[in-house]
C-alpha atoms as a PDB file:
ATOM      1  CA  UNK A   1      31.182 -33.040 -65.309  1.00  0.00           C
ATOM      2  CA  UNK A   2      33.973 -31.620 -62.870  1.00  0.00           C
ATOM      3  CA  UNK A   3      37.383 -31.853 -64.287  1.00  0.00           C
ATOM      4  CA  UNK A   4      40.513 -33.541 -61.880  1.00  0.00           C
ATOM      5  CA  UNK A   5      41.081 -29.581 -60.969  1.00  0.00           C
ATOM      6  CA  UNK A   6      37.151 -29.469 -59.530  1.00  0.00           C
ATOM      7  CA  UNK A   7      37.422 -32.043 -58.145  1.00  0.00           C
ATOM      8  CA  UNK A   8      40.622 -31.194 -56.212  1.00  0.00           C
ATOM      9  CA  UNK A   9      38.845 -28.247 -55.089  1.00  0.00           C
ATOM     10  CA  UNK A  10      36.122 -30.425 -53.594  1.00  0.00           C
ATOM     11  CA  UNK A  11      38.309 -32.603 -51.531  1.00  0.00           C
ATOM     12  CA  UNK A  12      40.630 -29.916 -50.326  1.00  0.00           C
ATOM     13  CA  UNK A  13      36.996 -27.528 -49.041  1.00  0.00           C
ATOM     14  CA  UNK A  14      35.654 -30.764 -47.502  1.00  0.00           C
ATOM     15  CA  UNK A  15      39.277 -31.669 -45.888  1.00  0.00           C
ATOM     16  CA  UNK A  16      39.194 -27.818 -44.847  1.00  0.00           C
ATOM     17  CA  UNK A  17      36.026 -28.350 -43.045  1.00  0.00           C
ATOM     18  CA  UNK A  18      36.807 -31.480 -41.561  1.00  0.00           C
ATOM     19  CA  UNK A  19      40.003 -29.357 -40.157  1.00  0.00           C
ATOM     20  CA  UNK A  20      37.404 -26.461 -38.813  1.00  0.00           C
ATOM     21  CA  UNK A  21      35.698 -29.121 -37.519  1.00  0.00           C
ATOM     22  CA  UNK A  22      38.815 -30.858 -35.291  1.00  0.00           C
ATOM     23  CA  UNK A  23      40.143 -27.437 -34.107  1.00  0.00           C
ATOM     24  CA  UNK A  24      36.381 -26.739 -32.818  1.00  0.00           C
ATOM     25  CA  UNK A  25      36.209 -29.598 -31.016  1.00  0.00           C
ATOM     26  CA  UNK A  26      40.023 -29.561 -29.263  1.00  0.00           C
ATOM     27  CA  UNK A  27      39.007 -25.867 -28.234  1.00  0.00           C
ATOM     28  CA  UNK A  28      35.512 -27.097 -27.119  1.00  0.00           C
ATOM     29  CA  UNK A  29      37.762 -29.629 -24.955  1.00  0.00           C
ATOM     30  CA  UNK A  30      40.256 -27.897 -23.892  1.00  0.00           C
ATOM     31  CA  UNK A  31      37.435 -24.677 -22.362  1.00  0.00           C
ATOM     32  CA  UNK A  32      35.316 -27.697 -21.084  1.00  0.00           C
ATOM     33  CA  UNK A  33      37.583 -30.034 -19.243  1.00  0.00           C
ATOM     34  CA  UNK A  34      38.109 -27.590 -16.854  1.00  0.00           C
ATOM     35  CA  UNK A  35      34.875 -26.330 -16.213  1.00  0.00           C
ATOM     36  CA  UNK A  36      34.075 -29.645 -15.549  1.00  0.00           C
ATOM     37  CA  UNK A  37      36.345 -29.732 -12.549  1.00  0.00           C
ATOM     38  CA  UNK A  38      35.211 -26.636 -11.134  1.00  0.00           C
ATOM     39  CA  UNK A  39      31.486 -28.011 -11.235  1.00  0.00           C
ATOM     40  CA  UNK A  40      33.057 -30.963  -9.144  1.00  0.00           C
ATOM     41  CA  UNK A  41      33.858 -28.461  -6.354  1.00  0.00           C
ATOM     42  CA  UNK A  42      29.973 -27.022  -6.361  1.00  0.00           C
ATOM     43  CA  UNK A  43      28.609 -30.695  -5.296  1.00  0.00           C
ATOM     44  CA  UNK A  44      27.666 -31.128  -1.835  1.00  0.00           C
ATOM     45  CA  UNK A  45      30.082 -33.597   0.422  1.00  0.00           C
ATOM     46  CA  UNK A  46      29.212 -37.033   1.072  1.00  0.00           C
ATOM     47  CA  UNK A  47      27.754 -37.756   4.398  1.00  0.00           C
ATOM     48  CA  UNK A  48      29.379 -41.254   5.608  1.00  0.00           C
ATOM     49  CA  UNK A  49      28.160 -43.173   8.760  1.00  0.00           C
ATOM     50  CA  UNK A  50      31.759 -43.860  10.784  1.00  0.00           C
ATOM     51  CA  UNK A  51      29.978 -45.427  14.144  1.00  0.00           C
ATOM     52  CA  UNK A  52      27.066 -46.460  15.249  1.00  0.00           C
ATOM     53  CA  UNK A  53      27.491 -48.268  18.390  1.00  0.00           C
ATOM     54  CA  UNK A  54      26.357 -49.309  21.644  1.00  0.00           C
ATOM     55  CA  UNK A  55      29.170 -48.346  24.608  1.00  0.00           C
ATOM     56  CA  UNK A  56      29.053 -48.743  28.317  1.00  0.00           C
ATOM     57  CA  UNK A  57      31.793 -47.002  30.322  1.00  0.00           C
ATOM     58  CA  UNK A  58      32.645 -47.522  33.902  1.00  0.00           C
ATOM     59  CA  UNK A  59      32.992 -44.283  36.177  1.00  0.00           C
ATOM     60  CA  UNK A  60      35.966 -42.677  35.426  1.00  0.00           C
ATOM     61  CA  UNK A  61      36.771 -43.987  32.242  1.00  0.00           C
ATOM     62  CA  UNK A  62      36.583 -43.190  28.424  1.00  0.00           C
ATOM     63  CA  UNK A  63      36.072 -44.336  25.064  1.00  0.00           C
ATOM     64  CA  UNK A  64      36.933 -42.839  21.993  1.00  0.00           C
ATOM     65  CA  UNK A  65      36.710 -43.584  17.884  1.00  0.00           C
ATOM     66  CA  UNK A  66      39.126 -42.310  15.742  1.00  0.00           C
ATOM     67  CA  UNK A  67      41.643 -40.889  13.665  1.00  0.00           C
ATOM     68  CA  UNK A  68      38.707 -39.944  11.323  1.00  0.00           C
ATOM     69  CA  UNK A  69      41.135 -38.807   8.511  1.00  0.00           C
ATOM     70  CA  UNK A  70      40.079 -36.243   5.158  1.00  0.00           C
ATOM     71  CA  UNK A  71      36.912 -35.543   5.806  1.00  0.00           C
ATOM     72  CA  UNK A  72      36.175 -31.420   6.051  1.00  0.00           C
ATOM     73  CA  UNK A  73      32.861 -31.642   8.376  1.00  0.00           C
ATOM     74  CA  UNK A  74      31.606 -33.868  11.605  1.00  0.00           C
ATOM     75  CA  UNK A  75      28.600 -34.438  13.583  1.00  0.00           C
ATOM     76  CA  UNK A  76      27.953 -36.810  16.350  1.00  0.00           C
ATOM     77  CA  UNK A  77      24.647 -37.877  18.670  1.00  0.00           C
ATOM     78  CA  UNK A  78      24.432 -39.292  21.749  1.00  0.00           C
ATOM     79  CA  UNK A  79      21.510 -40.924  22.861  1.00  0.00           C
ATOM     80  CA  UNK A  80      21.650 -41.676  26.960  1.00  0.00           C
ATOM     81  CA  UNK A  81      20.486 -45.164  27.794  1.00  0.00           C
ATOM     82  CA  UNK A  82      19.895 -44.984  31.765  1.00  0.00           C
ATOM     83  CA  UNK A  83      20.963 -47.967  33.933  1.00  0.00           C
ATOM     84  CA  UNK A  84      19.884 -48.693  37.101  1.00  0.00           C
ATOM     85  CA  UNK A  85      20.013 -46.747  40.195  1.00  0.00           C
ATOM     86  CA  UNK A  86      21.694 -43.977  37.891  1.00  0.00           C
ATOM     87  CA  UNK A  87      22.234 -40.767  40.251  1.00  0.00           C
ATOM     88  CA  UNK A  88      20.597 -37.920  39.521  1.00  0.00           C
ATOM     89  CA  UNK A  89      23.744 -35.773  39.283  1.00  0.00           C
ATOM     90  CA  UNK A  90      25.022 -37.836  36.835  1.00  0.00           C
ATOM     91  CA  UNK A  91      27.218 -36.383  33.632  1.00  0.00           C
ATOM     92  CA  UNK A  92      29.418 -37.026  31.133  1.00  0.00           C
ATOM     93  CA  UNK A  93      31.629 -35.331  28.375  1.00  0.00           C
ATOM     94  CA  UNK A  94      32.294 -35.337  24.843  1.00  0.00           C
ATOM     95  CA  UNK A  95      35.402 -34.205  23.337  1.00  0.00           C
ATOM     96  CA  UNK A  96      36.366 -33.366  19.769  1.00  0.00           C
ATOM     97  CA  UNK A  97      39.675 -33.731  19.352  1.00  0.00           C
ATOM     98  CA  UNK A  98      42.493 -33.178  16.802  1.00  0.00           C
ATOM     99  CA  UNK A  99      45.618 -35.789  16.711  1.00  0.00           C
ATOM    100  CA  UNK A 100      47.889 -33.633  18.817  1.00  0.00           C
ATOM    101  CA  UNK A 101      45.051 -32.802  21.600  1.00  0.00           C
ATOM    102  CA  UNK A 102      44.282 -36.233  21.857  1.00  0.00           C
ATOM    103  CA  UNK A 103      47.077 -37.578  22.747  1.00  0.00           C
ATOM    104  CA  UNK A 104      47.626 -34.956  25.216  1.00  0.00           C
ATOM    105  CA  UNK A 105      44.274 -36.224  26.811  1.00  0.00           C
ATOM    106  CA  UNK A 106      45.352 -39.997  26.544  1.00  0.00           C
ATOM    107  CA  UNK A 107      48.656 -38.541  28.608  1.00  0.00           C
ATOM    108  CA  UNK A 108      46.424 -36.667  31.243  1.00  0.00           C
ATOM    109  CA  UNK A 109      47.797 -33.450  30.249  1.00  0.00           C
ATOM    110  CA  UNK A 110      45.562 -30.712  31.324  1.00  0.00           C
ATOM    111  CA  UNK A 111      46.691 -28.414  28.042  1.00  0.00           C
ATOM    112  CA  UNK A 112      44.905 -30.425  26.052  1.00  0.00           C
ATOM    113  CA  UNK A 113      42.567 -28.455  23.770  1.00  0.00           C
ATOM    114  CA  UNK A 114      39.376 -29.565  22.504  1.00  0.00           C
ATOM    115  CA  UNK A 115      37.208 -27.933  19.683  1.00  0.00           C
ATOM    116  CA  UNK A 116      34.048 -26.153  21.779  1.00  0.00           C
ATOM    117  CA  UNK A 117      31.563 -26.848  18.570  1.00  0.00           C
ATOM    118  CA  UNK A 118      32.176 -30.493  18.551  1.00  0.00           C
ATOM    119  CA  UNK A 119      32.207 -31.138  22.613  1.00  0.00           C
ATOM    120  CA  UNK A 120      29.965 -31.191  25.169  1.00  0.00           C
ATOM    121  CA  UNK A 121      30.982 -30.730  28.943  1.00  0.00           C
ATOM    122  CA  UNK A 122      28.843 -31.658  31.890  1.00  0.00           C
ATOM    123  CA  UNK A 123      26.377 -33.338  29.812  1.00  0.00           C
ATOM    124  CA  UNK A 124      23.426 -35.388  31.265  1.00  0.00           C
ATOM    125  CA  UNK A 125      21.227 -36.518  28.759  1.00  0.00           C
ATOM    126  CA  UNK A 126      20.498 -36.808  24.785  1.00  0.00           C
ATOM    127  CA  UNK A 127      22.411 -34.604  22.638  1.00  0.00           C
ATOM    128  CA  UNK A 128      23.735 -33.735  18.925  1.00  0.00           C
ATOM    129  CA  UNK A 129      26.690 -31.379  17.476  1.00  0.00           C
ATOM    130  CA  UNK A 130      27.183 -30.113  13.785  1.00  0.00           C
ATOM    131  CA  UNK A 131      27.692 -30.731  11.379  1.00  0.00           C
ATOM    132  CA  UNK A 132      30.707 -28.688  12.177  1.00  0.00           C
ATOM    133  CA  UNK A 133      33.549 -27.861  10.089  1.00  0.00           C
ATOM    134  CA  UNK A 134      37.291 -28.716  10.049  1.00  0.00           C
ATOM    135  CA  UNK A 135      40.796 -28.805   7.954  1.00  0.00           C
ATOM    136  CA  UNK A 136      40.445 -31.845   6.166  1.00  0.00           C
ATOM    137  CA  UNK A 137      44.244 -32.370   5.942  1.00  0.00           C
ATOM    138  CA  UNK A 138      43.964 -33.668   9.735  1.00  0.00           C
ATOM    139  CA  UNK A 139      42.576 -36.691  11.787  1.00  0.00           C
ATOM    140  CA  UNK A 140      40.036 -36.048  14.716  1.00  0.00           C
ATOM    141  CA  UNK A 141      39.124 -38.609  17.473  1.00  0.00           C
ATOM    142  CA  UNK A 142      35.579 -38.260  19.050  1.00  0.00           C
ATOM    143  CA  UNK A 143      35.891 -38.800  23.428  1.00  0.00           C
ATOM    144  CA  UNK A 144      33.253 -40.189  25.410  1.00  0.00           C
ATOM    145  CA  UNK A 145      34.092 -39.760  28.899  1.00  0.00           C
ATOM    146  CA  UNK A 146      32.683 -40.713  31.749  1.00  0.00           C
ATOM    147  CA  UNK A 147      33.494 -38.497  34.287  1.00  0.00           C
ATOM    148  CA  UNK A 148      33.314 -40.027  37.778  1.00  0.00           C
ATOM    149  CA  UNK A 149      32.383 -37.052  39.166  1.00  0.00           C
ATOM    150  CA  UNK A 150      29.776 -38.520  41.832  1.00  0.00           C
ATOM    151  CA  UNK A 151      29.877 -40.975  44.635  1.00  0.00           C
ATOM    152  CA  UNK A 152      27.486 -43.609  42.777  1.00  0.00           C
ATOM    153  CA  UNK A 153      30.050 -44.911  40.606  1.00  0.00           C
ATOM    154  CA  UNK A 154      27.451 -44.257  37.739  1.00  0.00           C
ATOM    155  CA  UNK A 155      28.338 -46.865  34.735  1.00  0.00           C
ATOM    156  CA  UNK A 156      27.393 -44.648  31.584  1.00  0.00           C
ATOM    157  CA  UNK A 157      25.624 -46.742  28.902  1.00  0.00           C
ATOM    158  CA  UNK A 158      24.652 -44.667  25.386  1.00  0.00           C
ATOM    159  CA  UNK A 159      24.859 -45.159  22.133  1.00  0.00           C
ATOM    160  CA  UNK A 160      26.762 -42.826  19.832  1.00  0.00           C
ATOM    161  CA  UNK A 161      26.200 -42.213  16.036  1.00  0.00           C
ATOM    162  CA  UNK A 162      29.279 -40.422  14.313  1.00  0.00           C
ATOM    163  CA  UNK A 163      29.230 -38.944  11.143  1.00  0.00           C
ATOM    164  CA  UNK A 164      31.716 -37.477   8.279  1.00  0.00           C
ATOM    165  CA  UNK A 165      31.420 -35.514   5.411  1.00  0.00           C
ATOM    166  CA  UNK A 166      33.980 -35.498   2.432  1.00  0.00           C
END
């Protein structure tokens, strides 16, 4: 039979382990938790459908879709839907455009600056870009612009599938 002072000792080396035990686990926690949000940063970014739509433009106009805001890369298609008695010399662009640059466009300013790996000048047919990246921290419109560069009066019809990735 233990005595009250064996028994003391008992309690107090399973309360001492039951300490050991806490202190493991906080440290366990506290090297862990932020591991844990460093893992976050190795998963791949979400690819999220922002338009999928049908658009018809008359010559010399444009559409556009936009501010697409936090998201780090883009890609866009456009698939050409020819109308009748469509000239053969028929094109179009697409611009990729920050805040600031579009609104320059929207005010005809010629100084407006596009990104080259997310536009496409003088197109005439079916085409994709990225995914490209970008600062997340900004908003970017996507320009479909039909140029009216041709006698015809060619109506552009396409549809255009825009994509971002957070």
């Amino acid at each position: 039979m233990l005595g009250k002072g064996g028994r003391r000792n008992l309690n107090s080396a399973a309360e001492g382990r039951r300490v050991v035990k806490n202190v493991v686990t906080i440290s366990l926690a506290m090297f862990l938790l932020p591991l844990a949000g460093c893992l976050d940063e190795l998963t791949e970014p979400t690819k999220t459908e922002l338009i999928d739509k049908e658009v018809i433009l008359p010559d010399g106009d444009f559409w556009r879709v936009g501010p697409a805001e936090g998201y780090g890369q883009f890609e866009w298609e456009l698939t050409h839907i020819p109308t009748e008695n469509e000239s053969s010399d028929f094109t179009w662009n697409v611009y990729f455009f920050n805040e600031i640059n579009y609104q320059r466009f929207v005010d005809g300013n010629l100084a407006a600056e596009y990104f080259v790996n997310g536009s496409w000048r003088a197109m005439d047919g079916n085409g994709t870009k990225g995914p490209f990246n970008v600062d997340s921290s900004d908003g970017y419109y996507l320009v479909v612009a039909n140029n009216g560069n041709n006698e015809n009066e060619d109506v552009l019809r396409s549809r255009v599938q825009f994509y971002g990735w957070k």
